[in-house]
PDB file of N, CA and C in Angstrom:
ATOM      1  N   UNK A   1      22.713   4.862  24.112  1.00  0.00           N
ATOM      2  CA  UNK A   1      22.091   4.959  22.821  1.00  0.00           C
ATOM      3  C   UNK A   1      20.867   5.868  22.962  1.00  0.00           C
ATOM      4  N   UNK A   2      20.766   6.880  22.258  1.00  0.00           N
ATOM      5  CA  UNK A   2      19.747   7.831  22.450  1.00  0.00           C
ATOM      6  C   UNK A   2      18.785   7.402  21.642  1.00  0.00           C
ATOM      7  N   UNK A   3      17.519   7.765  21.568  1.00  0.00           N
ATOM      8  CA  UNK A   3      15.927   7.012  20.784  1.00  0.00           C
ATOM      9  C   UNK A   3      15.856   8.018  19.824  1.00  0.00           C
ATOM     10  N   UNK A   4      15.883   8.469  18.948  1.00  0.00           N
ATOM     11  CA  UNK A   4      15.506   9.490  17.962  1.00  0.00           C
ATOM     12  C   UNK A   4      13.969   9.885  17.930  1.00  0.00           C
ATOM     13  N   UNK A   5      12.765  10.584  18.164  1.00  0.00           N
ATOM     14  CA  UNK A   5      11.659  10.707  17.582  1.00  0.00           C
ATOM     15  C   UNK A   5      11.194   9.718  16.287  1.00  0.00           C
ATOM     16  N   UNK A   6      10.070   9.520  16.137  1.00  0.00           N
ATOM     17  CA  UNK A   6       9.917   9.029  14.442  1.00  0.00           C
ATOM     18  C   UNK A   6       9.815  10.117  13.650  1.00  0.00           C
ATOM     19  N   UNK A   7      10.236   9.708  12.247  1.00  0.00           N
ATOM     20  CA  UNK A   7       9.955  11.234  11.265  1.00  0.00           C
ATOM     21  C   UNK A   7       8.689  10.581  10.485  1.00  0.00           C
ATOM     22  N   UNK A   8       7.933  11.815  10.147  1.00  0.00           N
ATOM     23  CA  UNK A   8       6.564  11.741   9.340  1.00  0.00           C
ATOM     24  C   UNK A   8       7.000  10.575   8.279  1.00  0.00           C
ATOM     25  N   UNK A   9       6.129  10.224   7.800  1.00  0.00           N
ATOM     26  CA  UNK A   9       6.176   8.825   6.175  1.00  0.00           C
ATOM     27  C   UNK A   9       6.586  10.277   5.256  1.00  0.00           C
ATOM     28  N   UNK A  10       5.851  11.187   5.316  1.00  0.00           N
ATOM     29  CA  UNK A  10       6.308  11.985   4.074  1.00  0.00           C
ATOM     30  C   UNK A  10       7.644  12.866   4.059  1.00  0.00           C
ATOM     31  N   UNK A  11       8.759  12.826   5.178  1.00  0.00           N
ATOM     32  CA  UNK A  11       9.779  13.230   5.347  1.00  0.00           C
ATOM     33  C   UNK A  11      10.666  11.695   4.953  1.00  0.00           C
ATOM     34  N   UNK A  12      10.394  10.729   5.419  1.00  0.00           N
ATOM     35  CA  UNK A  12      10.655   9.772   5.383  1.00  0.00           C
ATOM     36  C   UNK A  12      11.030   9.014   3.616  1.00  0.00           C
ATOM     37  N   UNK A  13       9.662   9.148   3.163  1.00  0.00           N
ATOM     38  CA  UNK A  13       9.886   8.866   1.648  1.00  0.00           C
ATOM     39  C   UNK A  13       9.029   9.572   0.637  1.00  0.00           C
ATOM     40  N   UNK A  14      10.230   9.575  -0.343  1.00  0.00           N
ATOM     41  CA  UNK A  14       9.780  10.812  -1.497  1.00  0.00           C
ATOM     42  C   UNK A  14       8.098  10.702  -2.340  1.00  0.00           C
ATOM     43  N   UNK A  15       7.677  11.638  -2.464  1.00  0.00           N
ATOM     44  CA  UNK A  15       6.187  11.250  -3.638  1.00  0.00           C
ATOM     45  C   UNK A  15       6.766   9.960  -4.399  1.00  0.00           C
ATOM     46  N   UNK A  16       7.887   9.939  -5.637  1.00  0.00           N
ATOM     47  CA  UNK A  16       8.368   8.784  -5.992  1.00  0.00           C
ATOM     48  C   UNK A  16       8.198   7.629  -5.661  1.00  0.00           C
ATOM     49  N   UNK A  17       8.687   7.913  -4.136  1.00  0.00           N
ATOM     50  CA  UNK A  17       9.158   6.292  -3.564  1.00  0.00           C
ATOM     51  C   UNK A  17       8.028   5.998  -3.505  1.00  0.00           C
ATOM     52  N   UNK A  18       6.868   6.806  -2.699  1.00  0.00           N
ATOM     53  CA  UNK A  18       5.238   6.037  -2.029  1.00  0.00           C
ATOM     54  C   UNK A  18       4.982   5.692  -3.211  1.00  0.00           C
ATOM     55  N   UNK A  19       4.900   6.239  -4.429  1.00  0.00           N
ATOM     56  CA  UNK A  19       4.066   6.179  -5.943  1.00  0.00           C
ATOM     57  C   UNK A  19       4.887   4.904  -6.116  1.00  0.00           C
ATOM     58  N   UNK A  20       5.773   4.253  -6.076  1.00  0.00           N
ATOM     59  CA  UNK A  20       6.680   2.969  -6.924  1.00  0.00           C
ATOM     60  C   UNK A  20       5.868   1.867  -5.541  1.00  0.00           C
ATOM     61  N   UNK A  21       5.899   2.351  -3.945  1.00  0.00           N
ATOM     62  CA  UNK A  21       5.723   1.351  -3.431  1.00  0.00           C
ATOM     63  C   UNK A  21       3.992   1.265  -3.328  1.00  0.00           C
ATOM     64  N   UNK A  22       3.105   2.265  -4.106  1.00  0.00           N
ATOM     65  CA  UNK A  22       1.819   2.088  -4.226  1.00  0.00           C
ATOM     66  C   UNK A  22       1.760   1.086  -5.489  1.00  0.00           C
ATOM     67  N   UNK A  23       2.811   1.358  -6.625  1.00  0.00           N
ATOM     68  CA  UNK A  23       2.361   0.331  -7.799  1.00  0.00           C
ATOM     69  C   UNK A  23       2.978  -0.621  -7.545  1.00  0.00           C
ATOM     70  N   UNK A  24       3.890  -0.875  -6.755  1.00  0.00           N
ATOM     71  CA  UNK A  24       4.198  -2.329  -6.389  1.00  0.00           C
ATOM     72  C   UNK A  24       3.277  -3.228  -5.880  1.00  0.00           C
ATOM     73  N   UNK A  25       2.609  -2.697  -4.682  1.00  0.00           N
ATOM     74  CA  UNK A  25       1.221  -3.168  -4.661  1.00  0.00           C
ATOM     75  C   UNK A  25       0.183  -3.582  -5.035  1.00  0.00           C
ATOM     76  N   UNK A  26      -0.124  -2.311  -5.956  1.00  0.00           N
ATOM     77  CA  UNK A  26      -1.089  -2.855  -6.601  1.00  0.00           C
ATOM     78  C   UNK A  26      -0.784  -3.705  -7.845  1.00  0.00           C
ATOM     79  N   UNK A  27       0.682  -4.573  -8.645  1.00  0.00           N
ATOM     80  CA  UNK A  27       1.503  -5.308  -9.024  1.00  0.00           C
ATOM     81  C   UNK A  27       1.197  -6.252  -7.972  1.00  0.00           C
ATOM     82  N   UNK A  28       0.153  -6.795  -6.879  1.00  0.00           N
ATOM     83  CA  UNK A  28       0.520  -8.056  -5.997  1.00  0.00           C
ATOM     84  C   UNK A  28       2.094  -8.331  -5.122  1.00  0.00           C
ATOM     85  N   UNK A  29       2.387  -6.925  -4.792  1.00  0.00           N
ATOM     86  CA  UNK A  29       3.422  -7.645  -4.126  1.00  0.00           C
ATOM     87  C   UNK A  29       2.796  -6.909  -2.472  1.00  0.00           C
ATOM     88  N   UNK A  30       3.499  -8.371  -1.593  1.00  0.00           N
ATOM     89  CA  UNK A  30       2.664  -7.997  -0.162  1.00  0.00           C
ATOM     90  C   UNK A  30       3.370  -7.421   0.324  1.00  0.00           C
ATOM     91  N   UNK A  31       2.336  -6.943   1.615  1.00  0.00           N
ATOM     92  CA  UNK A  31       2.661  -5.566   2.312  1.00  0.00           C
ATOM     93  C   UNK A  31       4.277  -5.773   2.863  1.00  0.00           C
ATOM     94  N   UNK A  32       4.033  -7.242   3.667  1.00  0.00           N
ATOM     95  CA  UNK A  32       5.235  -7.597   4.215  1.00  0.00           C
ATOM     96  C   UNK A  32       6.250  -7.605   3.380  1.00  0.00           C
ATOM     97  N   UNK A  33       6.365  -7.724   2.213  1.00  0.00           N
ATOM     98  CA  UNK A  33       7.674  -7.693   1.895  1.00  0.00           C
ATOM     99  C   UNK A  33       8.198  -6.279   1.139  1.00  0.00           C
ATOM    100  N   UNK A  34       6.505  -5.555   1.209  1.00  0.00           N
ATOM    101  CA  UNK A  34       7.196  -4.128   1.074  1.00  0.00           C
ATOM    102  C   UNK A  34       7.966  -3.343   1.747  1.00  0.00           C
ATOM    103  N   UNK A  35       7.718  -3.654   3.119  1.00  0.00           N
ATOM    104  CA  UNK A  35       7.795  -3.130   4.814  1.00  0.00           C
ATOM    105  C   UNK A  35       9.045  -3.569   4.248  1.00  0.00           C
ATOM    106  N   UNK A  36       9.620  -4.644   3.970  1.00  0.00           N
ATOM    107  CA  UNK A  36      11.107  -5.448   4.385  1.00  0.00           C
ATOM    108  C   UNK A  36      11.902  -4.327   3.486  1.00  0.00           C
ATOM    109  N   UNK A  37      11.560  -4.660   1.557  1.00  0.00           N
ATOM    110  CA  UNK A  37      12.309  -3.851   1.008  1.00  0.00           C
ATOM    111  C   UNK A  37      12.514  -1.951   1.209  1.00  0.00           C
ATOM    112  N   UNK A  38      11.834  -1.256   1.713  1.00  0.00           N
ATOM    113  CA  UNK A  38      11.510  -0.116   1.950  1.00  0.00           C
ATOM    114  C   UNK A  38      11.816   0.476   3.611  1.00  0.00           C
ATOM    115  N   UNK A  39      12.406  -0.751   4.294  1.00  0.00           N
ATOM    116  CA  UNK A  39      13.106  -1.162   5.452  1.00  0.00           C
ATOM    117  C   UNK A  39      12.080   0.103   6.596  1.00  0.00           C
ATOM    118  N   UNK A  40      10.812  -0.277   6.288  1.00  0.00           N
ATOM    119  CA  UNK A  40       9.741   0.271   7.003  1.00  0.00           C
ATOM    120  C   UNK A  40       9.132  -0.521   7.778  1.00  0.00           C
ATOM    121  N   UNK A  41       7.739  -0.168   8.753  1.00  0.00           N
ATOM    122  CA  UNK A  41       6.753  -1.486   9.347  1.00  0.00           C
ATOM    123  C   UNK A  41       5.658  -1.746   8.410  1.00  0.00           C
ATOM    124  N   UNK A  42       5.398  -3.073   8.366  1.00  0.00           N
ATOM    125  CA  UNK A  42       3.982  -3.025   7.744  1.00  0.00           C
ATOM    126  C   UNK A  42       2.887  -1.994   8.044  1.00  0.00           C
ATOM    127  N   UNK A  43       2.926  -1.024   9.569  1.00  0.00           N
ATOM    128  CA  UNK A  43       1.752  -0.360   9.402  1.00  0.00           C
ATOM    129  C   UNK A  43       2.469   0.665   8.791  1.00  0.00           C
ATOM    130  N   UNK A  44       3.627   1.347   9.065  1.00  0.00           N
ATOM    131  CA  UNK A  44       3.686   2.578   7.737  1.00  0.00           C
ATOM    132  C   UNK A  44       3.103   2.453   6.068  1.00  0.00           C
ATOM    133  N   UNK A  45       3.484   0.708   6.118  1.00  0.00           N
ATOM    134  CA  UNK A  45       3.299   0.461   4.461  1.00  0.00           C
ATOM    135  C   UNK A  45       1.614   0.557   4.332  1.00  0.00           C
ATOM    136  N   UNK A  46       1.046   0.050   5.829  1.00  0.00           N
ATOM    137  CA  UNK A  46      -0.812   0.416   5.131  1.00  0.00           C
ATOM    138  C   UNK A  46      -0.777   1.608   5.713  1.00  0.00           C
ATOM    139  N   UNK A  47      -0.105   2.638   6.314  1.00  0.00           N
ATOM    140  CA  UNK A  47      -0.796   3.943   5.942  1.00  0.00           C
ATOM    141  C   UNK A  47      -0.223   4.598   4.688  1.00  0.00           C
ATOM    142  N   UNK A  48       0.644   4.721   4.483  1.00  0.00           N
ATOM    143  CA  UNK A  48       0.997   4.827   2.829  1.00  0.00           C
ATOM    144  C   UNK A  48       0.093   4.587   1.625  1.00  0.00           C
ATOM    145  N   UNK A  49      -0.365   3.178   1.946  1.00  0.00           N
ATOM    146  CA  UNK A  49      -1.133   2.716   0.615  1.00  0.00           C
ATOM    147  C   UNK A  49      -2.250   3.428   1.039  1.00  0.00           C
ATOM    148  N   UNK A  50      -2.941   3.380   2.057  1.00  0.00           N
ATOM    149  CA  UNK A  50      -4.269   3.827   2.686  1.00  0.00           C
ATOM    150  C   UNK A  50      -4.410   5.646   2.076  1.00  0.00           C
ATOM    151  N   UNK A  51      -3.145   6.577   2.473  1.00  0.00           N
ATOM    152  CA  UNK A  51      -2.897   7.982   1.931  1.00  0.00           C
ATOM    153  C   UNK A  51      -3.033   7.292   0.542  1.00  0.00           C
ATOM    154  N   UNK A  52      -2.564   6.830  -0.380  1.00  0.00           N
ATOM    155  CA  UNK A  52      -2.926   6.613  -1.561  1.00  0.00           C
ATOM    156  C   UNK A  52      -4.064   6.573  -2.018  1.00  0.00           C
ATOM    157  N   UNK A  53      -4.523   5.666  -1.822  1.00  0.00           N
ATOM    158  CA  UNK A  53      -5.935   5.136  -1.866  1.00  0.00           C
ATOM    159  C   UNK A  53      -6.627   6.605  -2.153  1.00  0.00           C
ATOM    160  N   UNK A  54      -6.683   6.937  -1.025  1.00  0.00           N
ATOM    161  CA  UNK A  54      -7.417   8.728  -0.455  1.00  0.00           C
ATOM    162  C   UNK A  54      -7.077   9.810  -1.512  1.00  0.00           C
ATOM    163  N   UNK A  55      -5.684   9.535  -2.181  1.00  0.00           N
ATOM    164  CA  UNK A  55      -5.550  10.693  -2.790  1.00  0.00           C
ATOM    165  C   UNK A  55      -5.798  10.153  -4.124  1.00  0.00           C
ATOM    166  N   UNK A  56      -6.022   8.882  -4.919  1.00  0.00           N
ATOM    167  CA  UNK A  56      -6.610   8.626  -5.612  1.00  0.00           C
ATOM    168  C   UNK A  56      -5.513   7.964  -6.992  1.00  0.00           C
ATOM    169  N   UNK A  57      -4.433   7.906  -5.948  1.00  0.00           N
ATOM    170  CA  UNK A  57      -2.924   7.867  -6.298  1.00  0.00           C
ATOM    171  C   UNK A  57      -2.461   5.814  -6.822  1.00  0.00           C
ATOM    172  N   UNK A  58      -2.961   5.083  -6.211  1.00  0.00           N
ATOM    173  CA  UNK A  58      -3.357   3.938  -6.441  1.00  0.00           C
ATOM    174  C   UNK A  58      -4.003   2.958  -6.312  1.00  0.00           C
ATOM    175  N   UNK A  59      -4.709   1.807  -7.317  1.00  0.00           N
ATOM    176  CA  UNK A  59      -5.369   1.822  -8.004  1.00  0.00           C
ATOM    177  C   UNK A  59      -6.302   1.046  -6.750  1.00  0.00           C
ATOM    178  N   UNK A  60      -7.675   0.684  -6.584  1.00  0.00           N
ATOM    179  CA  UNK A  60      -8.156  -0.547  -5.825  1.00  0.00           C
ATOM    180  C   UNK A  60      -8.078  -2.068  -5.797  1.00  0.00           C
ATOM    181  N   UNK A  61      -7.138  -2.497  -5.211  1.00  0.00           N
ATOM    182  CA  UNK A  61      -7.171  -4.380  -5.136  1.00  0.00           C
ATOM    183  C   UNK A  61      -8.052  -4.533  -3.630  1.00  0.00           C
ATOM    184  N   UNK A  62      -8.484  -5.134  -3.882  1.00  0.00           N
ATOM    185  CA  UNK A  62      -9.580  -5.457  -3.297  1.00  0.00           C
ATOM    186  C   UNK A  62      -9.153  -7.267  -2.776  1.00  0.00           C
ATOM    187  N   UNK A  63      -8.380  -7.395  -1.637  1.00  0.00           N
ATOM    188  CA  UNK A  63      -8.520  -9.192  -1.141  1.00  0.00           C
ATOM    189  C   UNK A  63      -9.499  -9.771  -1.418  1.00  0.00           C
ATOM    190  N   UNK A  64     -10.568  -9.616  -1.702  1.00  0.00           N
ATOM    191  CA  UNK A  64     -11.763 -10.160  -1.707  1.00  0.00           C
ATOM    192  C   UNK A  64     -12.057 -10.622  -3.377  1.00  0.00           C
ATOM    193  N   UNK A  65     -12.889 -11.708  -3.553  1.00  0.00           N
ATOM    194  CA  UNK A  65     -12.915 -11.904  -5.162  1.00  0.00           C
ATOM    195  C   UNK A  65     -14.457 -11.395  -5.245  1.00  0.00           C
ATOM    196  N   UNK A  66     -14.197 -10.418  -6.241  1.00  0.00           N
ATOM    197  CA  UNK A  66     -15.631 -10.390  -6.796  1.00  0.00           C
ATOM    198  C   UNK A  66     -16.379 -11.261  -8.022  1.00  0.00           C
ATOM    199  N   UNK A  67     -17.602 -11.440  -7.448  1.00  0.00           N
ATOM    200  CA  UNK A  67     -18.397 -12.574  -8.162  1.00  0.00           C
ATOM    201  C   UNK A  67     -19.122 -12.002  -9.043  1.00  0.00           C
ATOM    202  N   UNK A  68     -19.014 -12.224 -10.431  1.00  0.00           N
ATOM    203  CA  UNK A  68     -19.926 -11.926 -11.379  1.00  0.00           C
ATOM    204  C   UNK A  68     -21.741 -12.741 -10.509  1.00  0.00           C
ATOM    205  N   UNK A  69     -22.697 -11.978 -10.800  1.00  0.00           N
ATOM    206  CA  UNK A  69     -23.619 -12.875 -10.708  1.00  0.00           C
ATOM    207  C   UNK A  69     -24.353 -13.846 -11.565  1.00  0.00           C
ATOM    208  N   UNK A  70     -25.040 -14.981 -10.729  1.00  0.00           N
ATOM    209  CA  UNK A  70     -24.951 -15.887 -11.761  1.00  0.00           C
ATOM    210  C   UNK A  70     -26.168 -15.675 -12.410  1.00  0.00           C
ATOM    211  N   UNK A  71     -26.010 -16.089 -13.672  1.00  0.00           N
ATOM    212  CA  UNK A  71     -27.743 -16.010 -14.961  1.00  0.00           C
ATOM    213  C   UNK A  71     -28.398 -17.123 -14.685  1.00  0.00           C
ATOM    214  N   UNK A  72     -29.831 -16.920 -14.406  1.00  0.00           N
ATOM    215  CA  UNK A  72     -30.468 -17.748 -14.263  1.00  0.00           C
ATOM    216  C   UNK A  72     -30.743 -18.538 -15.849  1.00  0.00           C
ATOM    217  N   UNK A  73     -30.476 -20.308 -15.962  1.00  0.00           N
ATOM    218  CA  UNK A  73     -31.175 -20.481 -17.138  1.00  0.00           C
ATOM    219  C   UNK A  73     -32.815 -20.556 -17.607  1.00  0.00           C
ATOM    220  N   UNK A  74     -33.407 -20.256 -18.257  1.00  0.00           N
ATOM    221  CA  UNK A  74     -34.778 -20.769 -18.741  1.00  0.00           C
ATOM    222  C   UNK A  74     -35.181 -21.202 -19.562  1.00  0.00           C
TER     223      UNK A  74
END
């Protein structure tokens, strides 16, 4: 069985595909089961989203919750 090289993410999958699996994402769906459907690794799927991100291509979710701050009463 011979090993093939890897091919680039962008030979790999079309502007399309990254753009559907960037809004899937940012739609809440996880990395892991992007990797599964897109029959990629999770790190292709965060450099994908990550090239996104950069090119301004999709949108920011942020894991983290942001906190309104709180009003003081008086």
């Amino acid at each position: 069985m011979s090993l093939q090289p890897p091919r680039a993410l962008d030979k790999r999958f079309s502007p399309e595909t990254r753009a559907a699996l960037a809004e899937a994402f940012a739609s809440d769906v996880k990395q892991k089961d992007l990797a599964r459907e897109y029959g990629t690794s999770i790190r292709s799927v965060k450099r994908l989203l990550q090239r996104a991100r950069t090119s301004g291509a999709e949108p920011d979710r942020s894991t983290r919750r942001r906190h309104e701050p709180e009003c003081e009463s008086h």
